[in-house]
C-alpha atoms as a PDB file:
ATOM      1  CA  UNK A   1    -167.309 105.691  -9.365  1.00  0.00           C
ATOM      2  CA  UNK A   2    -169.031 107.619  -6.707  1.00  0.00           C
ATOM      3  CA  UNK A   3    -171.669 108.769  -8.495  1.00  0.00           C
ATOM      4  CA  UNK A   4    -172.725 105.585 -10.533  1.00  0.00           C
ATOM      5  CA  UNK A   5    -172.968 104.262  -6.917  1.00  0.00           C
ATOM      6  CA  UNK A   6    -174.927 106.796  -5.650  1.00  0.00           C
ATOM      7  CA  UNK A   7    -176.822 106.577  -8.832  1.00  0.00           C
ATOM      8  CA  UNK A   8    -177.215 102.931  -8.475  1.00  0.00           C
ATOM      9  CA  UNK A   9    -178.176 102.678  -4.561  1.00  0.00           C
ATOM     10  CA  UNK A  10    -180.536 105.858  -5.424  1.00  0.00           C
ATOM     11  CA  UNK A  11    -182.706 103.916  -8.623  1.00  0.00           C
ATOM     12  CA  UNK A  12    -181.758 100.019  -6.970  1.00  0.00           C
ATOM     13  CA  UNK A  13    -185.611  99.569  -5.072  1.00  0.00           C
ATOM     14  CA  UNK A  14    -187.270 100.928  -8.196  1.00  0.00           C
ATOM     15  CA  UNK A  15    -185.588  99.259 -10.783  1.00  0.00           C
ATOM     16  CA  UNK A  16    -183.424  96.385  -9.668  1.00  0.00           C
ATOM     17  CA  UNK A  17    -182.649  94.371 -13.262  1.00  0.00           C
ATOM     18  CA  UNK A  18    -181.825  97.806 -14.842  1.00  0.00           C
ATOM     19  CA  UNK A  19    -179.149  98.668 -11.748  1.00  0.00           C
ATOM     20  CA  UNK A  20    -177.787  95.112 -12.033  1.00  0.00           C
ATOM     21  CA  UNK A  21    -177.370  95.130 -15.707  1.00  0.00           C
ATOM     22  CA  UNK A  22    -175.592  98.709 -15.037  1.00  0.00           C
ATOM     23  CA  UNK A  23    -173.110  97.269 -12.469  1.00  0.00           C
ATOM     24  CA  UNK A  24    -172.542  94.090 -14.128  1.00  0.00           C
ATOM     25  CA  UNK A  25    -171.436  95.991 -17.518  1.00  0.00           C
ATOM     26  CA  UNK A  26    -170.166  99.181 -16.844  1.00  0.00           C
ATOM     27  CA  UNK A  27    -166.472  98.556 -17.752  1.00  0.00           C
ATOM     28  CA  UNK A  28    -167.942  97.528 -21.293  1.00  0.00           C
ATOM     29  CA  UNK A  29    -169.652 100.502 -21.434  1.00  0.00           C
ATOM     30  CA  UNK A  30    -166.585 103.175 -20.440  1.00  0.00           C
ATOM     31  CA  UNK A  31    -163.817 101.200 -22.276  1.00  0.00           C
ATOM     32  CA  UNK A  32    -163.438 104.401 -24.291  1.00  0.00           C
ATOM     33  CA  UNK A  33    -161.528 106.160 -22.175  1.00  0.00           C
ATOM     34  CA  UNK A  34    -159.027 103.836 -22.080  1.00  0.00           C
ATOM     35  CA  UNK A  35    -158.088 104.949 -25.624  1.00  0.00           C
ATOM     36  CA  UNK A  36    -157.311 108.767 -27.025  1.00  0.00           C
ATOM     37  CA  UNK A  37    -160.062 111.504 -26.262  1.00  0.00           C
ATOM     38  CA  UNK A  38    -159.443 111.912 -30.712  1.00  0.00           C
ATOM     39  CA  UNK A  39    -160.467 108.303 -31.028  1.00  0.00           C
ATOM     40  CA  UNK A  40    -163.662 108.642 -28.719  1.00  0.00           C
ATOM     41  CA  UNK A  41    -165.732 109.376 -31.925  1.00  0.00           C
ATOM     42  CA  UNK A  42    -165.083 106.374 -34.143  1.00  0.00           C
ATOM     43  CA  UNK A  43    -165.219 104.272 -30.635  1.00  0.00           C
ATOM     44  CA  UNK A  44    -168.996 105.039 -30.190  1.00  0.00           C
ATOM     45  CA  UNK A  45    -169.801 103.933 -33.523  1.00  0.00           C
ATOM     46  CA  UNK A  46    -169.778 100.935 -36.024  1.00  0.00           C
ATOM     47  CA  UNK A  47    -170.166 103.647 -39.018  1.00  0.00           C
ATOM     48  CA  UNK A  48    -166.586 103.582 -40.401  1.00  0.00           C
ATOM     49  CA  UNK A  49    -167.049  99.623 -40.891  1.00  0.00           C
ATOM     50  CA  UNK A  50    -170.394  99.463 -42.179  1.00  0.00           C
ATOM     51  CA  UNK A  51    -169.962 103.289 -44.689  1.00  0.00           C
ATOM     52  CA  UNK A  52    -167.519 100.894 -47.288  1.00  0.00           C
ATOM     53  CA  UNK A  53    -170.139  97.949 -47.186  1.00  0.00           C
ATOM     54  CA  UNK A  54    -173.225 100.038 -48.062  1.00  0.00           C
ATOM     55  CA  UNK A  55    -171.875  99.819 -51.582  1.00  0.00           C
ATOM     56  CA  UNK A  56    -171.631  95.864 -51.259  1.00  0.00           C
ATOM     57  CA  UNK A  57    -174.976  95.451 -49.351  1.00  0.00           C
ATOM     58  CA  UNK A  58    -176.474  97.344 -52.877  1.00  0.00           C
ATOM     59  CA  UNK A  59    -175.490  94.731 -54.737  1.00  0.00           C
ATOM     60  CA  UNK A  60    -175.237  91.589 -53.330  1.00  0.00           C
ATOM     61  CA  UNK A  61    -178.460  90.361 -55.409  1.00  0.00           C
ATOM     62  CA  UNK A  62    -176.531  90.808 -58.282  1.00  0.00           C
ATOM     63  CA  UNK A  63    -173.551  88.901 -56.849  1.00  0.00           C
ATOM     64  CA  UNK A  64    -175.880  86.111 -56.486  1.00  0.00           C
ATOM     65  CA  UNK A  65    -176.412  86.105 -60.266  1.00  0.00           C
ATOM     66  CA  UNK A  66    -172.742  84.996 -61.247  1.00  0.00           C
ATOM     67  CA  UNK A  67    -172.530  81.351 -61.509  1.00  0.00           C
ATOM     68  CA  UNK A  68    -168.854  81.263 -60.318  1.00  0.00           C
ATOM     69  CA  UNK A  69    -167.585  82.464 -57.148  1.00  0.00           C
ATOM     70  CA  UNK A  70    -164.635  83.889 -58.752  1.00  0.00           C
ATOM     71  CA  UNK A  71    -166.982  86.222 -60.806  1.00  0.00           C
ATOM     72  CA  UNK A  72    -168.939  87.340 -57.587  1.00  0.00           C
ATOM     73  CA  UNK A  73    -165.599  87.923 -55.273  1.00  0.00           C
ATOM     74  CA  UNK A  74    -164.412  89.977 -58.482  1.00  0.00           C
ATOM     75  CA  UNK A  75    -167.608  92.530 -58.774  1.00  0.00           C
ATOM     76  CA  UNK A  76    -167.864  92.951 -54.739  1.00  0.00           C
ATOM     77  CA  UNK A  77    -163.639  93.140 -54.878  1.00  0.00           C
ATOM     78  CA  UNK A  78    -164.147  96.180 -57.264  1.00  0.00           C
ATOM     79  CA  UNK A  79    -166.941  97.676 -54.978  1.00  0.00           C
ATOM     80  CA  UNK A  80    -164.696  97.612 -52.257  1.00  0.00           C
ATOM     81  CA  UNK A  81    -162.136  99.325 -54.327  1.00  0.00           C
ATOM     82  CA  UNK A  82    -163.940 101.918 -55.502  1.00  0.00           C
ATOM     83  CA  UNK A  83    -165.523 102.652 -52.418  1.00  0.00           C
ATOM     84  CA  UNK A  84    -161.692 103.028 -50.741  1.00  0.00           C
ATOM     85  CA  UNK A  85    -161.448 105.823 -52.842  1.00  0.00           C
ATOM     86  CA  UNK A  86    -163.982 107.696 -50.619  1.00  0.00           C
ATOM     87  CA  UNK A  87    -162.948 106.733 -47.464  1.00  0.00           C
ATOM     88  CA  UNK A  88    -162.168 109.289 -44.604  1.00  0.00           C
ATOM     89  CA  UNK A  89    -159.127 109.563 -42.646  1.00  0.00           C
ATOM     90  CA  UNK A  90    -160.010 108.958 -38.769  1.00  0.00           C
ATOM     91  CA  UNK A  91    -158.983 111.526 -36.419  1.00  0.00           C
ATOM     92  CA  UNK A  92    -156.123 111.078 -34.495  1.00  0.00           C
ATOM     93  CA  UNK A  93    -155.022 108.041 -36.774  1.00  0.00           C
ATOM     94  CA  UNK A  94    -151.374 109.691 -35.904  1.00  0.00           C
ATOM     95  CA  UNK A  95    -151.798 108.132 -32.412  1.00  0.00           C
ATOM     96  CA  UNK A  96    -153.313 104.624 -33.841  1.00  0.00           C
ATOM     97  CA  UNK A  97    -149.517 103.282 -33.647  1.00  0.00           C
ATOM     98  CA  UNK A  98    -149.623 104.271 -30.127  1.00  0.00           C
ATOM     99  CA  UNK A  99    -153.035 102.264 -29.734  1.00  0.00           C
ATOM    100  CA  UNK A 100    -150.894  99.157 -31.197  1.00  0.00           C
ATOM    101  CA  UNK A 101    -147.781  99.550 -29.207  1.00  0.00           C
ATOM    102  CA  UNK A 102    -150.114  99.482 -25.733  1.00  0.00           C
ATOM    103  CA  UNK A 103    -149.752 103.228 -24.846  1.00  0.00           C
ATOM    104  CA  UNK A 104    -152.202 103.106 -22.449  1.00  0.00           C
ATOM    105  CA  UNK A 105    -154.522 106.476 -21.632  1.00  0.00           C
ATOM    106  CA  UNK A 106    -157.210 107.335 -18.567  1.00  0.00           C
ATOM    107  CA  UNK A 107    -159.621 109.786 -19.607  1.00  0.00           C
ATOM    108  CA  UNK A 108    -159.132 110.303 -22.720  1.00  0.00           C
ATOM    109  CA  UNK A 109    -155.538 111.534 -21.515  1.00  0.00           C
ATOM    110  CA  UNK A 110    -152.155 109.596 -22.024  1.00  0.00           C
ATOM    111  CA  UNK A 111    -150.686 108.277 -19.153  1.00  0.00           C
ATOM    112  CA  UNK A 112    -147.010 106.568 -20.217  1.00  0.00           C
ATOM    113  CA  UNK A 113    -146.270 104.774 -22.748  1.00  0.00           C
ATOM    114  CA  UNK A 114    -145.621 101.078 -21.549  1.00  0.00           C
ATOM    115  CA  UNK A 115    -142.993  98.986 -23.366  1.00  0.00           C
ATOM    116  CA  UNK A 116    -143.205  98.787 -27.199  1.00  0.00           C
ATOM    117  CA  UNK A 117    -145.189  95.237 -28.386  1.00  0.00           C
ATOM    118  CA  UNK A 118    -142.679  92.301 -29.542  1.00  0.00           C
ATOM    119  CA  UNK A 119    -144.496  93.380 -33.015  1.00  0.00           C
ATOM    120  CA  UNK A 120    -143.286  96.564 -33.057  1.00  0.00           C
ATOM    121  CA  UNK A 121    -139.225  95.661 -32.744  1.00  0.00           C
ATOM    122  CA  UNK A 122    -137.640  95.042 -35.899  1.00  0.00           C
ATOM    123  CA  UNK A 123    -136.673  92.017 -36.882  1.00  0.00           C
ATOM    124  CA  UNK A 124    -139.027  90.387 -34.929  1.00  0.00           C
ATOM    125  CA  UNK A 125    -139.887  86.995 -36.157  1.00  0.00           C
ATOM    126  CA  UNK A 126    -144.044  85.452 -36.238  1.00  0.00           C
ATOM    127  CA  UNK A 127    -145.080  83.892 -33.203  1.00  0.00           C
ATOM    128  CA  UNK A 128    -144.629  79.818 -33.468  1.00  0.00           C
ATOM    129  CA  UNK A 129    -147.487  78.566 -35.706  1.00  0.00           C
ATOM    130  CA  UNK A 130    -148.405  76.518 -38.196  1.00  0.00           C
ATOM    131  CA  UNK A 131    -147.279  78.343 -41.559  1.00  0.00           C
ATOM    132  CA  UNK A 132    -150.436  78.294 -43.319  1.00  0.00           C
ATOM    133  CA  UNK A 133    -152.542  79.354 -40.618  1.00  0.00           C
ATOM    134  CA  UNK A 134    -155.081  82.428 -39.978  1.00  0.00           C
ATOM    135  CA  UNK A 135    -153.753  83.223 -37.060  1.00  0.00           C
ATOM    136  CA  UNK A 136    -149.810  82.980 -38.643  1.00  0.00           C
ATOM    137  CA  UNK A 137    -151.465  85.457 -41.775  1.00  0.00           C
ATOM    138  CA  UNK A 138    -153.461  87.426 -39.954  1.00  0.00           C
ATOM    139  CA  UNK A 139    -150.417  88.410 -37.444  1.00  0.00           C
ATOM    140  CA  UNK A 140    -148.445  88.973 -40.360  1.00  0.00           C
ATOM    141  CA  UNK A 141    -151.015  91.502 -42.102  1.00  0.00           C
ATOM    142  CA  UNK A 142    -151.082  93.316 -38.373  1.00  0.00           C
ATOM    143  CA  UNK A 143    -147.246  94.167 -38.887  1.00  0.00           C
ATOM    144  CA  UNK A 144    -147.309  95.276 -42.331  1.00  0.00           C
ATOM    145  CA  UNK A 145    -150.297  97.252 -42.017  1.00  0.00           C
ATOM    146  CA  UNK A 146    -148.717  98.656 -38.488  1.00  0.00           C
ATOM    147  CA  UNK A 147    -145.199  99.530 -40.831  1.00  0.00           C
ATOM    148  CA  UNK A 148    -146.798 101.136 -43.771  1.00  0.00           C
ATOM    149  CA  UNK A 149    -148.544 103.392 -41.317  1.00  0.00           C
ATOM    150  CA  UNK A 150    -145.865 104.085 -39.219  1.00  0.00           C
ATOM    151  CA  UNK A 151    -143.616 104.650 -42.960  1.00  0.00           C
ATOM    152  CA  UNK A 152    -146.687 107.310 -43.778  1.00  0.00           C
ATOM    153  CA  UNK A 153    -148.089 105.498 -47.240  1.00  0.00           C
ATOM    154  CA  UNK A 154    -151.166 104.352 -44.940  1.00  0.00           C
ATOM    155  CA  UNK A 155    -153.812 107.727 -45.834  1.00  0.00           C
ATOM    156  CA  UNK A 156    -156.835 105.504 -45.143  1.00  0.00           C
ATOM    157  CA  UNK A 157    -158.294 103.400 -42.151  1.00  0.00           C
END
């Protein structure tokens, strides 16, 4: 912190907006250490999100040739599938349970682990909503994608 002040009172007269914008987002900017110094990497960058959709991107022309939806979903479904063959493990995905229980780290180095999430206990029920909700599913996908890993059958993220 001392030296993005000193930085900051040292460039403020000649470039005021720039300092401001600086100041006004530099916890954005150094979230990363918050997390793992192995999952640093994949922080930085959007690649491991946008790799699998390069495939779909291809070919969504020809998507828009199927009359039916159900014929599109199917061919960019099947993209998706193939293209999970190829996907890379992410370093440190060992520690990615960690990230989900709320271990917390500061620079890059863990600190303590702070109490395990209520999704993490077993037998732990779904919050209280509706039953056909996308909150209620996409909870429910968290803790069975969260299990599998933690069971070892997850090899790709």
């Amino acid at each position: 912190m001392k030296r993005r002040n000193a930085f900051a009172k040292r460039l403020r007269d000649e470039f005021p907006a720039a300092v401001d914008t600086l100041e006004r987002d530099w916890g954005r900017m150094v979230t990363f250490h918050n997390y793992s110094e192995e999952h640093w990497k994949h922080l930085r960058t959007t690649n491991p999100v946008e790799s699998p959709f390069a495939a779909v991107r291809l070919r969504t022309d020809a998507g828009k040739r199927y009359k039916r939806v159900v014929g599109a979903t199917a061919l960019i479904w099947r993209l998706l599938m193939v293209a999970e063959q190829r996907f890379r493990k992410l370093d440190g995905s060992e520690f990615l349970p960690n990230v989900y229980a709320g271990v917390t780290s500061k620079d890059g180095k863990r600190v303590a682990p702070q109490q395990q999430s209520n999704a993490m206990r077993k037998n732990e029920r779904p919050p209280d909503l509706p039953r056909n909700s996308r909150a209620r599913q996409a909870w429910c996908f968290r803790i069975r994608v969260c299990d599998r890993h933690m069971a070892g059958s997850l090899h790709t993220s």
